[in-house]
N, C-alpha and C. Protein backbone atom coordinates (compact mmCIF):
# COMPACT_ATOMS: atom_id res chain seq x y z
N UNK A 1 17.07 -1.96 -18.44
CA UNK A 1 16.55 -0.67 -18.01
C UNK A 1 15.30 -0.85 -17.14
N UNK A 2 14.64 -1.69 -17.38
CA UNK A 2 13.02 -2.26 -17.08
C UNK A 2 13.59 -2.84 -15.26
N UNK A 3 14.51 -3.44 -15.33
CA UNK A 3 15.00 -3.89 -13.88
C UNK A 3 15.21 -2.81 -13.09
N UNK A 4 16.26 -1.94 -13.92
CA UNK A 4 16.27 -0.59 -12.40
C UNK A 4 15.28 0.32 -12.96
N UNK A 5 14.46 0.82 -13.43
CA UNK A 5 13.19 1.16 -12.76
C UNK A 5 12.19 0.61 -12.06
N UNK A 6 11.81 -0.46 -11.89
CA UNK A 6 11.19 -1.24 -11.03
C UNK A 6 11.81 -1.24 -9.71
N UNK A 7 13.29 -1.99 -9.55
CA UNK A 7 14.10 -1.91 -8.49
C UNK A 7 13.89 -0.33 -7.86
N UNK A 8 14.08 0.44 -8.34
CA UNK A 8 14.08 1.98 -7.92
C UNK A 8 12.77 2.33 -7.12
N UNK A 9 11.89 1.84 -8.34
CA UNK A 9 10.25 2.36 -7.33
C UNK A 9 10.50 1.59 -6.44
N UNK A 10 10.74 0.09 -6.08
CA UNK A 10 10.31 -0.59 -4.94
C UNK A 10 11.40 -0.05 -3.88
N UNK A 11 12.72 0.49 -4.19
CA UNK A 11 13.50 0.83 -3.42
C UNK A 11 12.90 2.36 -2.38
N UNK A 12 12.40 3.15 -3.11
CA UNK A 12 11.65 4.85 -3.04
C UNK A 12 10.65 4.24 -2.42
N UNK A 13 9.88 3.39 -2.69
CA UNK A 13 8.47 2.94 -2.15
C UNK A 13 8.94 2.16 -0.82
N UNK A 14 10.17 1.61 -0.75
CA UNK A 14 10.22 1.38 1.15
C UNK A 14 10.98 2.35 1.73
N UNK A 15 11.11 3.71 1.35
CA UNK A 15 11.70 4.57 1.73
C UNK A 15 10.50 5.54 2.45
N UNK A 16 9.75 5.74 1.58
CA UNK A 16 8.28 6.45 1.90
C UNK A 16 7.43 5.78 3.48
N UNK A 17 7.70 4.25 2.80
CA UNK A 17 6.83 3.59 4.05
C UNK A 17 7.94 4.02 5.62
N UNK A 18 9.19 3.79 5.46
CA UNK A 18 10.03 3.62 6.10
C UNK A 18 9.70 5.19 7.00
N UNK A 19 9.78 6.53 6.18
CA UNK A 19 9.86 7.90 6.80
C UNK A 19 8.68 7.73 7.39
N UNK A 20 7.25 7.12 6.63
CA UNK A 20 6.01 7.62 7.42
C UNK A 20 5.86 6.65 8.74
N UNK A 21 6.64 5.75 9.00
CA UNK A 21 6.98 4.72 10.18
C UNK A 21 7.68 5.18 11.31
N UNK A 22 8.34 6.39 10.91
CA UNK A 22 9.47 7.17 11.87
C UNK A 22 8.70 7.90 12.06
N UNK A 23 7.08 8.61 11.72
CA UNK A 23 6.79 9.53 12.58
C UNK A 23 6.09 9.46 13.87
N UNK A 24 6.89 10.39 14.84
CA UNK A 24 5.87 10.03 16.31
C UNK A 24 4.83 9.53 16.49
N UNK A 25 4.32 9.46 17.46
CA UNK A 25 2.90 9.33 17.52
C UNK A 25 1.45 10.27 17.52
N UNK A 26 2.34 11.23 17.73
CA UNK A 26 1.92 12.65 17.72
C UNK A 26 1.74 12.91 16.04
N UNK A 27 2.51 12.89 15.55
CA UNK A 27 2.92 13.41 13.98
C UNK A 27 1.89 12.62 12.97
N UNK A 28 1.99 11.11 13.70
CA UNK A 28 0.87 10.19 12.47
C UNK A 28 -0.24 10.39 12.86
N UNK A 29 -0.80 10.85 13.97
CA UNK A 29 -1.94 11.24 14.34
C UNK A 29 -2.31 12.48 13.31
N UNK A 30 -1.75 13.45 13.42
CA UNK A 30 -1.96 14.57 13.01
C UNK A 30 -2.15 14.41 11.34
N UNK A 31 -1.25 13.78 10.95
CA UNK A 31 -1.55 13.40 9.26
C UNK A 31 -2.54 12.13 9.28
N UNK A 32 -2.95 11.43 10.26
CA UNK A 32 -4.63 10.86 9.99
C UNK A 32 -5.62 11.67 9.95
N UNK A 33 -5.25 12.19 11.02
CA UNK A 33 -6.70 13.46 11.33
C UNK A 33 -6.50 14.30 10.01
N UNK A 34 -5.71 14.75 9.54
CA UNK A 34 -5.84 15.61 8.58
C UNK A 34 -6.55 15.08 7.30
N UNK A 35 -6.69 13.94 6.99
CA UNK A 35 -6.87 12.98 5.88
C UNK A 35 -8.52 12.66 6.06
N UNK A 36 -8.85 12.96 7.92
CA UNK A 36 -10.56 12.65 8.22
C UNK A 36 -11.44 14.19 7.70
N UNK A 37 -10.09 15.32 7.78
CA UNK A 37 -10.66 16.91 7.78
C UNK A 37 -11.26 16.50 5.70
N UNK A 38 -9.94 16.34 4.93
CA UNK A 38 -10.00 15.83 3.89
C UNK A 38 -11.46 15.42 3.10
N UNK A 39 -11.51 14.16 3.58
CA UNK A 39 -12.34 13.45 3.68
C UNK A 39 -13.64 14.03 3.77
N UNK A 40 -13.83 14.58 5.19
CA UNK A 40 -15.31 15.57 5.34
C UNK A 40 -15.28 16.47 4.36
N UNK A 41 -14.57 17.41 3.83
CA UNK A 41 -14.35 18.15 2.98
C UNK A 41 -14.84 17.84 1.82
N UNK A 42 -14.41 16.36 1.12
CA UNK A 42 -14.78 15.79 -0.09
C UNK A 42 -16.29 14.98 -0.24
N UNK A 43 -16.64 14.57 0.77
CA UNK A 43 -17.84 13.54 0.94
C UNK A 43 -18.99 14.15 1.93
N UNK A 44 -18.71 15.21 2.71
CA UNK A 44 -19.47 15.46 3.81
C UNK A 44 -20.05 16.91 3.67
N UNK A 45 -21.94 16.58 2.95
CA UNK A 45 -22.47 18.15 2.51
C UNK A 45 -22.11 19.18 3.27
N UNK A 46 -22.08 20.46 3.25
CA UNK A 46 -21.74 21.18 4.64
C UNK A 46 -20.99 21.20 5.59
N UNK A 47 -19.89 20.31 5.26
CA UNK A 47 -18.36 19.90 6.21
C UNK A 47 -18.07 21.22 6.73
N UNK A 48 -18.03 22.76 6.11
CA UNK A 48 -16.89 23.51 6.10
C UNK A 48 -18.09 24.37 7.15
N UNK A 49 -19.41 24.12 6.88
CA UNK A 49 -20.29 24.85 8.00
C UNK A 49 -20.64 24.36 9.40
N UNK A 50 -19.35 22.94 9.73
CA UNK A 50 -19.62 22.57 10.68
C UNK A 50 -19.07 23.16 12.09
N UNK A 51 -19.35 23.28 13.38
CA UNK A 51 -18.38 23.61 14.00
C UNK A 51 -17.10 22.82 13.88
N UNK A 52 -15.72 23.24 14.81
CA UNK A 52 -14.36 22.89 14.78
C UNK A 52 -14.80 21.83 15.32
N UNK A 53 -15.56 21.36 16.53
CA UNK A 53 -15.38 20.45 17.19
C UNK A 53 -16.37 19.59 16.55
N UNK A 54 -17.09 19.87 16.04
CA UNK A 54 -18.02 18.73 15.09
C UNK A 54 -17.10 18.35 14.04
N UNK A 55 -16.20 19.10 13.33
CA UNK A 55 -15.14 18.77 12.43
C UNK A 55 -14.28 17.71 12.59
N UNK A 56 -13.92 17.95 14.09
CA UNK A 56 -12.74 17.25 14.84
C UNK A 56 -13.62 15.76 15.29
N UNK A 57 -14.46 15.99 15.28
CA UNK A 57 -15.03 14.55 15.62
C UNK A 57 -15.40 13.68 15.04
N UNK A 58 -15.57 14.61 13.96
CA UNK A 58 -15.56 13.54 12.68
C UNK A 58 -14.68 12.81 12.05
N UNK A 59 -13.56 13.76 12.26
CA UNK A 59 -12.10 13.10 12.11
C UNK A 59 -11.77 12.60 12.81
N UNK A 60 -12.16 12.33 14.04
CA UNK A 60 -11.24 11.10 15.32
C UNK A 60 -12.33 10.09 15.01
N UNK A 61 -13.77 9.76 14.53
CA UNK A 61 -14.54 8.95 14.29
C UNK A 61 -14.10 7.83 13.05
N UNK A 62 -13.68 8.76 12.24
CA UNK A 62 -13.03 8.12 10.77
C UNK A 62 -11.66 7.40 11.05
N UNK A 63 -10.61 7.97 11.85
CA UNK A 63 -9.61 7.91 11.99
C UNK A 63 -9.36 6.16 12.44
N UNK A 64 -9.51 5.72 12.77
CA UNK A 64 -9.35 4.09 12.85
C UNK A 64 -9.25 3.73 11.18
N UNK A 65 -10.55 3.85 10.91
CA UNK A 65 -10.82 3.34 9.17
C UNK A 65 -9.52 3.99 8.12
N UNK A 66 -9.36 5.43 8.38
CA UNK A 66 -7.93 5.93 7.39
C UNK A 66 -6.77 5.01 7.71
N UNK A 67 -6.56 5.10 9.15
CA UNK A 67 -5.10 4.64 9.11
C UNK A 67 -4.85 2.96 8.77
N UNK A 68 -6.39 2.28 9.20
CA UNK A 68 -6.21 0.50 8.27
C UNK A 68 -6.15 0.81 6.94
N UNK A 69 -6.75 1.81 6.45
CA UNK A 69 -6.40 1.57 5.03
C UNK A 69 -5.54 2.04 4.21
N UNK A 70 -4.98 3.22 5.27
CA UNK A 70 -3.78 3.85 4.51
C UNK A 70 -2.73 2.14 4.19
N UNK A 71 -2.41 1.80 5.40
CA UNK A 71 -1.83 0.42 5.89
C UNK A 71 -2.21 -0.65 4.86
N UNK A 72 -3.22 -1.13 4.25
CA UNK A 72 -3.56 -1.95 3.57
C UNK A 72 -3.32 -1.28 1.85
N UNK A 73 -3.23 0.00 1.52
CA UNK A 73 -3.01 0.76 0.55
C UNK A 73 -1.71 0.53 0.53
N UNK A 74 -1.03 1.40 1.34
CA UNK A 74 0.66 1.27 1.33
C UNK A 74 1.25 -0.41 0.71
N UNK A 75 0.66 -1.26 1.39
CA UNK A 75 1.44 -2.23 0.91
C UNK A 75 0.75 -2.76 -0.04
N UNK A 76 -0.33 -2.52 -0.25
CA UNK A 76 -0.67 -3.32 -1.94
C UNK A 76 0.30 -2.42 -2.69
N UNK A 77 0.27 -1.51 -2.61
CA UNK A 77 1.16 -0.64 -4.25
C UNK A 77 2.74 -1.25 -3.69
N UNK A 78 2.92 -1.69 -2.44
CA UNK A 78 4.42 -2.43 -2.99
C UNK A 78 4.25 -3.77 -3.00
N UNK A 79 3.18 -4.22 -2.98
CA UNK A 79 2.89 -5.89 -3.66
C UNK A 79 2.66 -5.43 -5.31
N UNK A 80 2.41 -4.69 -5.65
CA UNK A 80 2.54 -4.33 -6.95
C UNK A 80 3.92 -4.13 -7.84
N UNK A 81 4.79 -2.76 -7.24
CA UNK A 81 6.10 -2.83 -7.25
C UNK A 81 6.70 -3.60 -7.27
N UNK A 82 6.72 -4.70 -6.07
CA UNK A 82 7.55 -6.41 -6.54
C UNK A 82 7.17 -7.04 -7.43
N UNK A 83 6.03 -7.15 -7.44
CA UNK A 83 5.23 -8.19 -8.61
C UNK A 83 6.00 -7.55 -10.23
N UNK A 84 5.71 -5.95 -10.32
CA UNK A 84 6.87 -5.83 -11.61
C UNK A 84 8.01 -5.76 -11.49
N UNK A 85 9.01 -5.33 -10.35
CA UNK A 85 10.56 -5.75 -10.32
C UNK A 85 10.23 -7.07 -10.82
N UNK A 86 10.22 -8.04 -10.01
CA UNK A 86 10.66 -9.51 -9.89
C UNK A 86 10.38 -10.27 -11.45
N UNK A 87 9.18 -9.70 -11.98
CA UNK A 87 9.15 -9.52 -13.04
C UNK A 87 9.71 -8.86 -14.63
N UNK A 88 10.19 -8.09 -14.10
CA UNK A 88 11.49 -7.35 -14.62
C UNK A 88 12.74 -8.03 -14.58
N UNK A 89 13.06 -8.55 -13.63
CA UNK A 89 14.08 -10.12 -13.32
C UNK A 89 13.79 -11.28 -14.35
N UNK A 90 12.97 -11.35 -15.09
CA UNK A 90 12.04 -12.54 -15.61
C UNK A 90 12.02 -13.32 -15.22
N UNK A 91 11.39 -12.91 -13.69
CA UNK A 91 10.62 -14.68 -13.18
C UNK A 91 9.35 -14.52 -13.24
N UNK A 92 8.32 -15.61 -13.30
CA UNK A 92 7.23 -15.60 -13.72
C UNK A 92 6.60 -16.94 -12.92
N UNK A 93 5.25 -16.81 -13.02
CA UNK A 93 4.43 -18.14 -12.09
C UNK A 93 4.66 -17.67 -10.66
N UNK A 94 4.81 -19.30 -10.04
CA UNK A 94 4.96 -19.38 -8.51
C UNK A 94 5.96 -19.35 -7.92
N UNK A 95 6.90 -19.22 -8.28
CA UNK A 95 8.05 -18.45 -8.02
C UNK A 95 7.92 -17.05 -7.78
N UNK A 96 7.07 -16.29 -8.69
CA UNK A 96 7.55 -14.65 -8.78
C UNK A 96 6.22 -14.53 -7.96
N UNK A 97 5.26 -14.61 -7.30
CA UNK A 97 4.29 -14.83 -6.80
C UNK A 97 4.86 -14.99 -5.35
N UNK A 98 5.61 -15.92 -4.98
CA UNK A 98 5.95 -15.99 -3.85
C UNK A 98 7.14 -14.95 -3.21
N UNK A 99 7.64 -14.77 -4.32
CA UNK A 99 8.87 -13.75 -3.73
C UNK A 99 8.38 -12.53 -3.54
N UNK A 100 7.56 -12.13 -4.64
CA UNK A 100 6.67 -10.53 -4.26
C UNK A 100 6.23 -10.61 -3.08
N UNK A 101 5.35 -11.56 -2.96
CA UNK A 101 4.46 -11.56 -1.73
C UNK A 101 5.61 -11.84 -0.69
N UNK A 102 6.34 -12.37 -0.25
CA UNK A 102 7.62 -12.96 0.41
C UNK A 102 7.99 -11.68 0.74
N UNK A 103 8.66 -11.20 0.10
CA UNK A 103 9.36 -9.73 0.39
C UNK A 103 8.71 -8.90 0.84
N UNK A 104 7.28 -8.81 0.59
CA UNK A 104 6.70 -7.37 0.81
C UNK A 104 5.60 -7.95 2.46
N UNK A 105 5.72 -9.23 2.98
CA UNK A 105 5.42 -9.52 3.72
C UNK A 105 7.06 -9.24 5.14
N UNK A 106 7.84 -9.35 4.29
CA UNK A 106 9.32 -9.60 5.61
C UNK A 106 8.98 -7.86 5.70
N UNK A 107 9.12 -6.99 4.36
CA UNK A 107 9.07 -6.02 5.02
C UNK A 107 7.93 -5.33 5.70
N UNK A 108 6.78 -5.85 5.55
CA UNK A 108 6.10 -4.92 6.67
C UNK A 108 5.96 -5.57 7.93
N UNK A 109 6.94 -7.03 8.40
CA UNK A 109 7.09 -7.28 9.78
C UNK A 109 8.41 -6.17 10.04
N UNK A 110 9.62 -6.45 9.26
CA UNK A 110 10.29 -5.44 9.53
C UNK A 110 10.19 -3.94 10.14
N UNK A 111 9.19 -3.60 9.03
CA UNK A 111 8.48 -1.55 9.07
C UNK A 111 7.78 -1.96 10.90
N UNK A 112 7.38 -3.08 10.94
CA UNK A 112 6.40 -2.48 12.55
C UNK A 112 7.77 -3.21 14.24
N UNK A 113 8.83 -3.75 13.32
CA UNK A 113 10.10 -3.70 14.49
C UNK A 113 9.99 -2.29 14.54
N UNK A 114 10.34 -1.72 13.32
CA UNK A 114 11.31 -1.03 13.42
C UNK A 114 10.49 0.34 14.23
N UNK A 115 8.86 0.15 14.33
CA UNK A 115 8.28 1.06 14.87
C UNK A 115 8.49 1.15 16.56
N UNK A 116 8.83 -0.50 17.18
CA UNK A 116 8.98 -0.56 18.19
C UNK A 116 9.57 0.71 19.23
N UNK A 117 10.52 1.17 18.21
CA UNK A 117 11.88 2.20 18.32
C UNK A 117 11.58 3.66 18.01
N UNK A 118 9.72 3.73 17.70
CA UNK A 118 9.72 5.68 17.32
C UNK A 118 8.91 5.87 18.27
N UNK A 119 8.92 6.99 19.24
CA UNK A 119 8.48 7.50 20.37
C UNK A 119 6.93 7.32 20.22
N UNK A 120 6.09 6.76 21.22
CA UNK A 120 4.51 6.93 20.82
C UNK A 120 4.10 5.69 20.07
N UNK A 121 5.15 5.04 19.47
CA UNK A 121 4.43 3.89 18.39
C UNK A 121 4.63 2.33 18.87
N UNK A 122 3.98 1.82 18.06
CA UNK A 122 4.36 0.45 19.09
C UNK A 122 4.18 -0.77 17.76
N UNK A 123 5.01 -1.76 17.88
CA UNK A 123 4.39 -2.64 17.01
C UNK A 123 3.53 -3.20 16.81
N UNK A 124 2.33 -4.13 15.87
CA UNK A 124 1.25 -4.47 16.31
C UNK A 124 1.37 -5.64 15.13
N UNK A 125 1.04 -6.66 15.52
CA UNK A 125 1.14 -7.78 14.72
C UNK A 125 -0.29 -7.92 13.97
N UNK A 126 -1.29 -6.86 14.60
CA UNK A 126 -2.48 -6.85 13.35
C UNK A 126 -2.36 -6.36 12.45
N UNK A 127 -1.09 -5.51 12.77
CA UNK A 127 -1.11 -4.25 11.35
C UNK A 127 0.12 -5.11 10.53
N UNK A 128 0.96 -6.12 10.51
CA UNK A 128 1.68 -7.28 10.02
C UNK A 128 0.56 -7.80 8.96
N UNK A 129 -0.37 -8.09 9.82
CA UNK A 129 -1.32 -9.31 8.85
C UNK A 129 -2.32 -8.61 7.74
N UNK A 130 -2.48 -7.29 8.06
CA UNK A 130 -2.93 -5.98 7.48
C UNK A 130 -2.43 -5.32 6.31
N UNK A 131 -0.71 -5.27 6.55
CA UNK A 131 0.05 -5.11 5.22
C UNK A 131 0.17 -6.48 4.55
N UNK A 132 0.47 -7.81 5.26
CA UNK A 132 0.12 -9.07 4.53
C UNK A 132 -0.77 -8.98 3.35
N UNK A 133 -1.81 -8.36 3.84
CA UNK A 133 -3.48 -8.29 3.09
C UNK A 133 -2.85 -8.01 2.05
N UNK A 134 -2.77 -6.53 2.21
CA UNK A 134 -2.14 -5.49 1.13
C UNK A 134 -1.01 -6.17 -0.09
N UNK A 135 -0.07 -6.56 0.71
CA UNK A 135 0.78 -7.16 0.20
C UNK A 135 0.33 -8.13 -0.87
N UNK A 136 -0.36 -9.03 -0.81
CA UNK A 136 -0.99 -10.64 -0.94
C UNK A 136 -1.80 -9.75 -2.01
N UNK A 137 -2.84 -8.91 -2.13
CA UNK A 137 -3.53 -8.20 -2.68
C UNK A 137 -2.84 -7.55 -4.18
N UNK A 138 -1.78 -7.18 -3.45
CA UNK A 138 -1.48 -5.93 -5.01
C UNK A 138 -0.66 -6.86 -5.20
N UNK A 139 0.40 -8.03 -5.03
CA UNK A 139 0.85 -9.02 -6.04
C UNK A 139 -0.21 -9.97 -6.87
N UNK A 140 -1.74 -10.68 -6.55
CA UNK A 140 -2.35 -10.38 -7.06
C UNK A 140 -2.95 -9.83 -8.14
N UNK A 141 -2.93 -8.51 -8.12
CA UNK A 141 -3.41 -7.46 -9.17
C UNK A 141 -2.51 -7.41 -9.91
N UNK A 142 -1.00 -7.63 -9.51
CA UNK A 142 -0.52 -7.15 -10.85
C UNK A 142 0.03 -8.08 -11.80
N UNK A 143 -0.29 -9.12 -11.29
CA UNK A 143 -0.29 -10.78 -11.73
C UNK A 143 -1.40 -10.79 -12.65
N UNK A 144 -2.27 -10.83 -12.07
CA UNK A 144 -3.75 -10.75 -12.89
C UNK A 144 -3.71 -10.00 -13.87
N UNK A 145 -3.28 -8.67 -14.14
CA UNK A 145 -3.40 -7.84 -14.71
C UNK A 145 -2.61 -8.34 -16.06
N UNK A 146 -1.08 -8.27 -15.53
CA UNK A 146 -0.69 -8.95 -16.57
C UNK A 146 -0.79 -10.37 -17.22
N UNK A 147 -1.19 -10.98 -17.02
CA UNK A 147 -2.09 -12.59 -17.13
C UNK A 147 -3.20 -11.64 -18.17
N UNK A 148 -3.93 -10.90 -18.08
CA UNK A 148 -5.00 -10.96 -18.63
C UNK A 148 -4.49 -9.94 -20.10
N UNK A 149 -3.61 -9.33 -19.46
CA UNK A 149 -3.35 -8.90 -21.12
C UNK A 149 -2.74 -9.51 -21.78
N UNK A 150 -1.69 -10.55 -21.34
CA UNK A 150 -0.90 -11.43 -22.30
C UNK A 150 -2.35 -12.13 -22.99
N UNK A 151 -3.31 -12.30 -22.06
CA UNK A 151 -4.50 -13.66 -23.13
C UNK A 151 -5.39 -12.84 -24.08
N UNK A 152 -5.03 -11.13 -23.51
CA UNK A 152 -5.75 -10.20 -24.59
C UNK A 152 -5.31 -10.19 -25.97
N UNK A 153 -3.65 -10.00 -25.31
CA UNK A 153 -2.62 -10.26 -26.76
C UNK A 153 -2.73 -11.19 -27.56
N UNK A 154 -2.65 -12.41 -27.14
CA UNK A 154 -2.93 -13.79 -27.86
C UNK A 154 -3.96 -14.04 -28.78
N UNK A 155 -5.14 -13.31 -27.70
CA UNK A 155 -6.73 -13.93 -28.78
C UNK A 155 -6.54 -12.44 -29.88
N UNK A 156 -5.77 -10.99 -29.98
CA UNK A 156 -5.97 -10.43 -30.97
C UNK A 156 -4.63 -10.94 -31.68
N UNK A 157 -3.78 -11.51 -31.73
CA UNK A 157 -3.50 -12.31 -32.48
C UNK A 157 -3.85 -13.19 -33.45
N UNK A 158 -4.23 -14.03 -32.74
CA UNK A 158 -5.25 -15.22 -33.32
C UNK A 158 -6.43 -14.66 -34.36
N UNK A 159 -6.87 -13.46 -33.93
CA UNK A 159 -7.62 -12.99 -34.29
C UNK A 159 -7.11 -12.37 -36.19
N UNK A 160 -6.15 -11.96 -35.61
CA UNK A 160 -5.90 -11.33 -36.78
C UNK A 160 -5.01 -12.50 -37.63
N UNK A 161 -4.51 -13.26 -37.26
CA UNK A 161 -4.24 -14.63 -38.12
C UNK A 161 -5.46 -14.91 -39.17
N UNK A 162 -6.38 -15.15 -38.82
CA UNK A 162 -8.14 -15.79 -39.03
C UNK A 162 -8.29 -14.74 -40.13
């Protein structure tokens, strides 16, 4: 059961990346900028008393920084996703380490072909090494994570042996 739910998120989770890859250039603009309006909204005293065009400038100012990190976000949570499929597979170590990261690296060279092909967008081999990050990052975390609770498990074990 543990296999196809994992399989599923990572399947839904390159589906998500996949639709937000198909949008124009026009369209991903518009959902960055919206994310800088956001943003001022949440962090920026007096955002809503600013003028439109002080608004708007704040959001084309930010807008570089959202969309690297949307990019570096997106693919850590599916360096995460693999890291528990593949894990869900029961492989474990450097093996399951390499295939998470492996996979979630083919696909975000894949996601920026495949951008070659949406009106306005273009591929960029920084934004490759960018989801790499991401990628490399949230297999990582969820390695670690689980690593550290199995040694949590162990020492309250031990513990309660004693």
């Amino acid at each position: 059961m543990k296999k196809n739910i994992w399989t599923l998120a990572v399947l839904l989770w390159m589906c998500l990346t996949f639709w937000f890859s198909a949008k124009t250039a026009d369209e991903s603009a518009h959902m960055s900028r919206s994310v800088g309006y956001l943003a001022g909204e949440l962090f920026v005293e007096d955002f809503r008393e600013w003028t439109p065009q002080q608004q708007d400038a704040f959001a084309e100012r930010i807008d570089h920084f959202v969309r690297k990190s949307a990019h570096a976000t997106e693919y850590a949570v599916l360096g995460i996703l693999f890291g528990g499929m593949y894990a869900s597979w029961g492989l474990w170590g450097r093996k399951h380490f390499l295939l998470a990261a492996g996979s979630g690296i083919l696909y975000a060279a894949t996601d920026e072909f495949h951008q070659l092909f949406v009106p306005g967008r273009s591929g960029q081999l920084s934004d490759v090494l960018l989801d790499s990050c991401g990628v490399l990052a949230g297999a990582v975390l969820y390695i670690g994570a689980v690593w550290l609770v199995r040694r949590w498990k162990i020492r309250r074990k031990k513990e309660n042996i004693i």
